[in-house]
Protein backbone atom coordinates (compact mmCIF):
# COMPACT_ATOMS: atom_id res chain seq x y z
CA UNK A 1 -36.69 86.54 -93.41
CA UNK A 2 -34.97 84.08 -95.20
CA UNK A 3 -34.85 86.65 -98.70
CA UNK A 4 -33.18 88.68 -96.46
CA UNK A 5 -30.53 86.54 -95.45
CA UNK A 6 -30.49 85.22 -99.27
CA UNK A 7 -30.04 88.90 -100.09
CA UNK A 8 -27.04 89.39 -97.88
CA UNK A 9 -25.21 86.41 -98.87
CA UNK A 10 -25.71 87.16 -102.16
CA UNK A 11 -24.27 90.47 -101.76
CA UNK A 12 -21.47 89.08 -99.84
CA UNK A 13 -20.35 86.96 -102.48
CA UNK A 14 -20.43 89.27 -104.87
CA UNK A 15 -18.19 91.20 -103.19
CA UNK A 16 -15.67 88.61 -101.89
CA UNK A 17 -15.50 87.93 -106.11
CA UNK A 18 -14.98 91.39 -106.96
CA UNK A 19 -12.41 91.90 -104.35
CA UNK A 20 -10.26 88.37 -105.83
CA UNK A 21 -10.82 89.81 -109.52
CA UNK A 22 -9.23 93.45 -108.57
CA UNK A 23 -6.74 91.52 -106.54
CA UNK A 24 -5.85 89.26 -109.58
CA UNK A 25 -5.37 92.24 -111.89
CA UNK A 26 -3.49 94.30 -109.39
CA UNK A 27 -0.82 90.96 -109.77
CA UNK A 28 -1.39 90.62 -113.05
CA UNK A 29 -0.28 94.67 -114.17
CA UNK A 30 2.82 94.09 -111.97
CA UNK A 31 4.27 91.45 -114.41
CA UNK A 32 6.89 93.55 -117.33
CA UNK A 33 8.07 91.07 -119.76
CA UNK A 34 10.62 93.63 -121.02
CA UNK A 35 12.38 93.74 -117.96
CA UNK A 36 15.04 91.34 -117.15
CA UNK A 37 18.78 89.86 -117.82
CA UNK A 38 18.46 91.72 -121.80
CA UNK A 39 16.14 94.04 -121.03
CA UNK A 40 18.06 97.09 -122.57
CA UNK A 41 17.37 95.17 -126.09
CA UNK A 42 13.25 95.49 -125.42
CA UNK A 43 14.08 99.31 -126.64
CA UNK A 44 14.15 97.68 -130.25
CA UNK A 45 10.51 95.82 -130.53
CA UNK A 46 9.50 97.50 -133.68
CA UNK A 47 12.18 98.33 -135.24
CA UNK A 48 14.67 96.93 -137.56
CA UNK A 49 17.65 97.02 -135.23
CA UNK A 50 18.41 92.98 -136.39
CA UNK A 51 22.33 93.93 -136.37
CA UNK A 52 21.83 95.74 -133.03
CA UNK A 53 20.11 92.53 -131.15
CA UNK A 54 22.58 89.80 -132.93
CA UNK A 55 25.69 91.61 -131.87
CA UNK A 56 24.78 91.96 -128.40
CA UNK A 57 27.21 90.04 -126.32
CA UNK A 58 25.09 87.75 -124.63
CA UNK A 59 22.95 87.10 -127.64
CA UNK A 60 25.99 86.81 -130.11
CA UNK A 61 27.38 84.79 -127.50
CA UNK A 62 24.22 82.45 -126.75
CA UNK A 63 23.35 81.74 -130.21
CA UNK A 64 27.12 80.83 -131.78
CA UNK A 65 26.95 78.06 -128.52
CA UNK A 66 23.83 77.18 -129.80
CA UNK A 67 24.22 77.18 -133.57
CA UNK A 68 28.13 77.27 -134.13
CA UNK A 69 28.98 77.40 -137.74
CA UNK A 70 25.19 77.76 -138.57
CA UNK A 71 25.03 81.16 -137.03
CA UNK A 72 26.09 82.68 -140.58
CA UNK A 73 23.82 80.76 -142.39
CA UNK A 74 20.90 81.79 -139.79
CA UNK A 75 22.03 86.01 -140.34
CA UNK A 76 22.41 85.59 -143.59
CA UNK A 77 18.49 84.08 -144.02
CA UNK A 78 17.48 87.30 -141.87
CA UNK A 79 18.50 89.42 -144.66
CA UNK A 80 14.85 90.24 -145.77
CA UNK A 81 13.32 91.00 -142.51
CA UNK A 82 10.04 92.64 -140.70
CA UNK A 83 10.25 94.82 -137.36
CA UNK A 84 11.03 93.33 -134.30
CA UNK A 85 8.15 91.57 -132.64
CA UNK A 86 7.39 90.88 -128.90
CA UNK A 87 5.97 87.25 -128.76
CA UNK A 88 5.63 86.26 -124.99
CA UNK A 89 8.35 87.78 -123.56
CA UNK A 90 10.48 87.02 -126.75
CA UNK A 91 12.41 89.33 -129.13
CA UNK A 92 11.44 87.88 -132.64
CA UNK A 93 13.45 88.22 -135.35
CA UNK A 94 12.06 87.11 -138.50
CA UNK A 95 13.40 86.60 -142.04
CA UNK A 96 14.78 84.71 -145.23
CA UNK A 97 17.51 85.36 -147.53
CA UNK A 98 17.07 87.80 -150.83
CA UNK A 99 14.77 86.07 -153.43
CA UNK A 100 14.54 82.96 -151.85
CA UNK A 101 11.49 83.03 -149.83
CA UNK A 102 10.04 79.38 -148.52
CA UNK A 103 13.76 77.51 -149.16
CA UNK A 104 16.22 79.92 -146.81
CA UNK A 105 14.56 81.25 -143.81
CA UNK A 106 15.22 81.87 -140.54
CA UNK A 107 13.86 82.97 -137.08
CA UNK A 108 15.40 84.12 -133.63
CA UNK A 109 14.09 84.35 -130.52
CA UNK A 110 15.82 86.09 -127.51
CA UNK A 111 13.51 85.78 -124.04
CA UNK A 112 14.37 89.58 -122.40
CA UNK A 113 13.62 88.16 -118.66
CA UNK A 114 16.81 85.10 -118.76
CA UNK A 115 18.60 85.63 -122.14
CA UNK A 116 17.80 82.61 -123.17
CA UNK A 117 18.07 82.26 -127.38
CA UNK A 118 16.46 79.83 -130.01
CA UNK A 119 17.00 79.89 -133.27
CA UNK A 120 14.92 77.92 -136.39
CA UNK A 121 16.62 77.89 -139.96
CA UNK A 122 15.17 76.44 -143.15
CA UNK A 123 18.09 75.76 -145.20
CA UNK A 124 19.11 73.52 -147.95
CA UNK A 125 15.62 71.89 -147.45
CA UNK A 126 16.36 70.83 -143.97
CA UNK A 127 14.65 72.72 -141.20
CA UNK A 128 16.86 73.14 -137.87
CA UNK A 129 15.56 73.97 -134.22
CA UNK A 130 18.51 75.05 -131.85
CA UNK A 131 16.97 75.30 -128.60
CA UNK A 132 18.17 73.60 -124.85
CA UNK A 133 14.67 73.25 -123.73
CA UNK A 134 14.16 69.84 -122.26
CA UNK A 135 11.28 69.41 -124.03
CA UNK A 136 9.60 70.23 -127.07
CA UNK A 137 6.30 71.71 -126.08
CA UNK A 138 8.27 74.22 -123.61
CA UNK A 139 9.43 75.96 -127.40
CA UNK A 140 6.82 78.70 -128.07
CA UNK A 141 3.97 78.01 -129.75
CA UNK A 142 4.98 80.18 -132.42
CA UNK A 143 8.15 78.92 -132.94
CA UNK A 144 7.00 75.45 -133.20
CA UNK A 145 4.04 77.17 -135.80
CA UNK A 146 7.41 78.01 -137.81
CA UNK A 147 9.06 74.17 -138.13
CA UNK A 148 5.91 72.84 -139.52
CA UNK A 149 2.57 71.66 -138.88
CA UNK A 150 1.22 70.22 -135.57
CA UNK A 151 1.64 66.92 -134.68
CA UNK A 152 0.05 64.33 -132.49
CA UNK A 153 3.70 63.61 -130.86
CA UNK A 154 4.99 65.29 -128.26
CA UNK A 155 8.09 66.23 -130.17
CA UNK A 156 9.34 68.40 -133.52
CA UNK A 157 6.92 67.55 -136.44
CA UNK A 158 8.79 64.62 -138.70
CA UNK A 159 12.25 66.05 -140.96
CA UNK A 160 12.92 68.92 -137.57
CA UNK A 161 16.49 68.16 -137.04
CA UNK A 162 16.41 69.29 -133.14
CA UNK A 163 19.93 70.76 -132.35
CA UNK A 164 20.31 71.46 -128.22
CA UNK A 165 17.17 69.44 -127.23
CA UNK A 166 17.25 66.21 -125.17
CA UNK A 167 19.39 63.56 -125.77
């Protein structure tokens, strides 16, 4: 008798966790990270439509509040550039100014779902981050791969001049 009941529960639980899992993945297909405040820009993941994303209003807008004056510097170092990537919900622009690989570089990042824009430039042997995010480990991983190595802080690694951040 008591196999039985074993049996049963052990069915029962099995489908209780099958029934969470589909449940889970039903929520999980209904999230689009291309949809959102820029979402007619998600048309140019893959592409190399740089001039296309950068004069879009509310990116051109975003990043010269960001970067100011630095904003020429930062589409200049895009010159020499890869397709557009989608990096957790982010437009990535990637790049570095002609023949001058690992000195003038620079990287964009435009979130489709709120507009929001940061921006990393290697120039003059200073790396920049302009970003408004309260704190550092809220950048993307990715983006923080770009400034440098990881470090035990909980802020940019050492030489990261952080434009936007806290104050």
């Amino acid at each position: 008798m008591r196999a039985v009941f074993r049996i049963r529960y052990i069915r029962t639980c099995v489908a209780a966790i099958a029934t969470l899992c589909a449940a889970a993945a039903a929520c999980a297909e209904e999230v689009d990270w291309k949809q959102g405040a820029l979402q007619h820009l998600a048309r140019f993941i893959g592409t190399y439509a740089y001039e296309a994303v950068l004069e879009d209003p509310a990116v051109s807008t975003a990043l010269r509040d960001l970067a100011g004056d630095d904003v020429d510097i930062i589409v200049r170092n895009l010159q020499v550039q890869g397709p557009i990537d989608f990096i957790d919900g982010h437009l990535v622009l990637r790049g570095l100014a002609p023949h001058q690989g690992g000195s003038e570089e620079a990287t964009v990042w435009v979130k489709i779902y709120d507009g929001t824009v940061r921006a990393a430039l290697l120039h003059a042997g200073t790396m920049s981050l302009f970003a408004r995010d309260s704190r550092y480990n809220y950048v993307p991983r990715e983006l923080r791969g770009f400034l440098g190595p990881r470090t035990i802080e909980r802020g940019p690694p050492s030489g990261v001049v952080w434009i936007g951040g806290p104050r």
